[in-house]
C-alpha atoms as a PDB file:
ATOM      1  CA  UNK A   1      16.563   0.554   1.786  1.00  0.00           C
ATOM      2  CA  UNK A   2      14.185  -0.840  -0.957  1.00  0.00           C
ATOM      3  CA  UNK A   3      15.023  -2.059  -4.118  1.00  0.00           C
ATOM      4  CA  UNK A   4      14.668   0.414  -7.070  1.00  0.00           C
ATOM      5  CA  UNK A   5      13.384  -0.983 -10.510  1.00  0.00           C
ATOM      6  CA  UNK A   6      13.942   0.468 -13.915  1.00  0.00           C
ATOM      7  CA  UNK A   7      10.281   0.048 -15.082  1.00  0.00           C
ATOM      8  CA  UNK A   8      10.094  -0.450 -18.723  1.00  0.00           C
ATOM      9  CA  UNK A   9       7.538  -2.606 -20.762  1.00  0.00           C
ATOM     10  CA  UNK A  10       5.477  -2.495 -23.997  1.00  0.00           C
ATOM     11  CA  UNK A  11       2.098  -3.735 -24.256  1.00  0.00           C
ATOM     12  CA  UNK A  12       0.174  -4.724 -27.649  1.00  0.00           C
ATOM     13  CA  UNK A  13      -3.094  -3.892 -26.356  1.00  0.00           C
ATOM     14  CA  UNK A  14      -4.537  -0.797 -28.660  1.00  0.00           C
ATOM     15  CA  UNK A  15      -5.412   1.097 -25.154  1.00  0.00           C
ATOM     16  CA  UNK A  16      -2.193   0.810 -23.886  1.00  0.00           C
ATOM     17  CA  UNK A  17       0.800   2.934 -24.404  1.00  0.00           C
ATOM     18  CA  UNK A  18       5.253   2.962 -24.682  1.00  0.00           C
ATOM     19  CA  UNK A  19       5.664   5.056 -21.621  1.00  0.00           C
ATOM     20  CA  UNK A  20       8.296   6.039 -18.880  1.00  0.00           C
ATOM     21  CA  UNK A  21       5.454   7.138 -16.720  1.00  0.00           C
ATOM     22  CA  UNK A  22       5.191   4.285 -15.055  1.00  0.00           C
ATOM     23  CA  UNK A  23       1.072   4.115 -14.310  1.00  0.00           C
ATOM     24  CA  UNK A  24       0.859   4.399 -17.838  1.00  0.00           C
ATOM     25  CA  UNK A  25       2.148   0.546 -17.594  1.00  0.00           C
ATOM     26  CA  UNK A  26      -0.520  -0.224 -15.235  1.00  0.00           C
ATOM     27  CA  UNK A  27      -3.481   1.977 -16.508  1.00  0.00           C
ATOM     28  CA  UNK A  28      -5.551   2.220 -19.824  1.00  0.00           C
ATOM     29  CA  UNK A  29      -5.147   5.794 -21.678  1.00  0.00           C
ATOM     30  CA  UNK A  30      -8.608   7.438 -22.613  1.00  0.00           C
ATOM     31  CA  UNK A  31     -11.739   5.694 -23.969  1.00  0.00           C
ATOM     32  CA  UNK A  32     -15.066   5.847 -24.549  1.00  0.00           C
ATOM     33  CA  UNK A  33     -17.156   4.642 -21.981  1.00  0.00           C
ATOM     34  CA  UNK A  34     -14.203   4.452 -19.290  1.00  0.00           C
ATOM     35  CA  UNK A  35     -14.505   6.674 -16.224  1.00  0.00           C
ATOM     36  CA  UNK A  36     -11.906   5.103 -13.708  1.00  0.00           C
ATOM     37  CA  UNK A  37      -9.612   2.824 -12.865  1.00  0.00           C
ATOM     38  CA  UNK A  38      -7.798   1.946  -9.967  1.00  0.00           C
ATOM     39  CA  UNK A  39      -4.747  -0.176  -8.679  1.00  0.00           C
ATOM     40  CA  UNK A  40      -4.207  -1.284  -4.791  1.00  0.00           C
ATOM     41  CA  UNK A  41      -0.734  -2.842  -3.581  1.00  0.00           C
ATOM     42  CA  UNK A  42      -0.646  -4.562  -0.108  1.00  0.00           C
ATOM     43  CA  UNK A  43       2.453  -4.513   1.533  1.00  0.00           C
ATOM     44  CA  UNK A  44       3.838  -5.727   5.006  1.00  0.00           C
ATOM     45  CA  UNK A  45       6.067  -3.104   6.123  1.00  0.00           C
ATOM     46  CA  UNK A  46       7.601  -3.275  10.000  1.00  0.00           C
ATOM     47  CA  UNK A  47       4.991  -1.319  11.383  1.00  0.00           C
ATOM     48  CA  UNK A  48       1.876  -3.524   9.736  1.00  0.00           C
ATOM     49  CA  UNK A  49       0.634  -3.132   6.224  1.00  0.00           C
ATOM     50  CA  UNK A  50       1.392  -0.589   3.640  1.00  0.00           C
ATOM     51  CA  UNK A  51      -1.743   0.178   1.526  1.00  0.00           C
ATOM     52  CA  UNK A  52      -1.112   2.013  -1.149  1.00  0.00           C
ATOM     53  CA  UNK A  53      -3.773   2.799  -3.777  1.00  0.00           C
ATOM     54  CA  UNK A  54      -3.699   4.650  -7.405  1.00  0.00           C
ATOM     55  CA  UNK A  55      -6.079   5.679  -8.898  1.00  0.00           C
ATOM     56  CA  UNK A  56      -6.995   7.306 -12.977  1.00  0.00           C
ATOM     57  CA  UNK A  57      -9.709   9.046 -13.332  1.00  0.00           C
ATOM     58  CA  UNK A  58     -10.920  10.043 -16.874  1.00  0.00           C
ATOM     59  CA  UNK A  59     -11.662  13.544 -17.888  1.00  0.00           C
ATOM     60  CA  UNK A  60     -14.731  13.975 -20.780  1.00  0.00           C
ATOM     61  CA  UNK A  61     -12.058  15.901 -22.899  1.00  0.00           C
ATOM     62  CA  UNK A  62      -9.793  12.848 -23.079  1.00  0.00           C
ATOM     63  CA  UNK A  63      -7.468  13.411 -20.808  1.00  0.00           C
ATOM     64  CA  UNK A  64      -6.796  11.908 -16.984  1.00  0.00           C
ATOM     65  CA  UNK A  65      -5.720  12.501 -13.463  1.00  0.00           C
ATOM     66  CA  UNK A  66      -3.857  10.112 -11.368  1.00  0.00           C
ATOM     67  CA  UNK A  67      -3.587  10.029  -7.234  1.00  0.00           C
ATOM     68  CA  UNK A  68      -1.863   8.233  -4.930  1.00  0.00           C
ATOM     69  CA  UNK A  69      -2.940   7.167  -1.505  1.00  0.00           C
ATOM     70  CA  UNK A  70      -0.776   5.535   1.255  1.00  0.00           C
ATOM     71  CA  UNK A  71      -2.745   4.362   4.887  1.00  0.00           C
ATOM     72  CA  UNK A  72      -0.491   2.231   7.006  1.00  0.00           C
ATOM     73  CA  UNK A  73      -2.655  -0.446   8.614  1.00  0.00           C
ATOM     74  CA  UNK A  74      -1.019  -0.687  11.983  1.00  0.00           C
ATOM     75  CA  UNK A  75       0.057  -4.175  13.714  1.00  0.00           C
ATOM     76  CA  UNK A  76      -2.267  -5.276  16.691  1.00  0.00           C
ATOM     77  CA  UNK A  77      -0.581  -4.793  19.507  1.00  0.00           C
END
């Protein structure tokens, strides 16, 4: 069973934010100028390699939506 982590941090960067959510640790909040933004973790799992990508897109309002992708790259057999 994996490990679970009690994400917290706080960044100084104006575009950043104090958040629980936890891609809000990882991704900028709302700009000017900023469309998207994405994040990919490689990780070797039993059956190969655990891709898992998230990504932020920006709304023209100001807001965002974030999705999450997982492919498992299989071993060569």
């Amino acid at each position: 069973m994996p490990k679970e982590f009690n994400t917290k941090a706080t960044f100084t960067k104006g575009a950043r934010v104090v958040s629980e959510y936890t891609n809000d640790m990882i991704f900028e909040q709302p700009r000017d100028g900023l469309i998207k933004q994405e994040f990919v973790n490689y990780e070797n799992v039993s059956n190969g390699v655990k891709v898992t990508k998230t990504t932020r897109v920006f709304t023209s309002i100001g807001g965002y939506d974030d999705t999450e992708s997982v492919t498992i790259l299989p071993r060569n057999m």
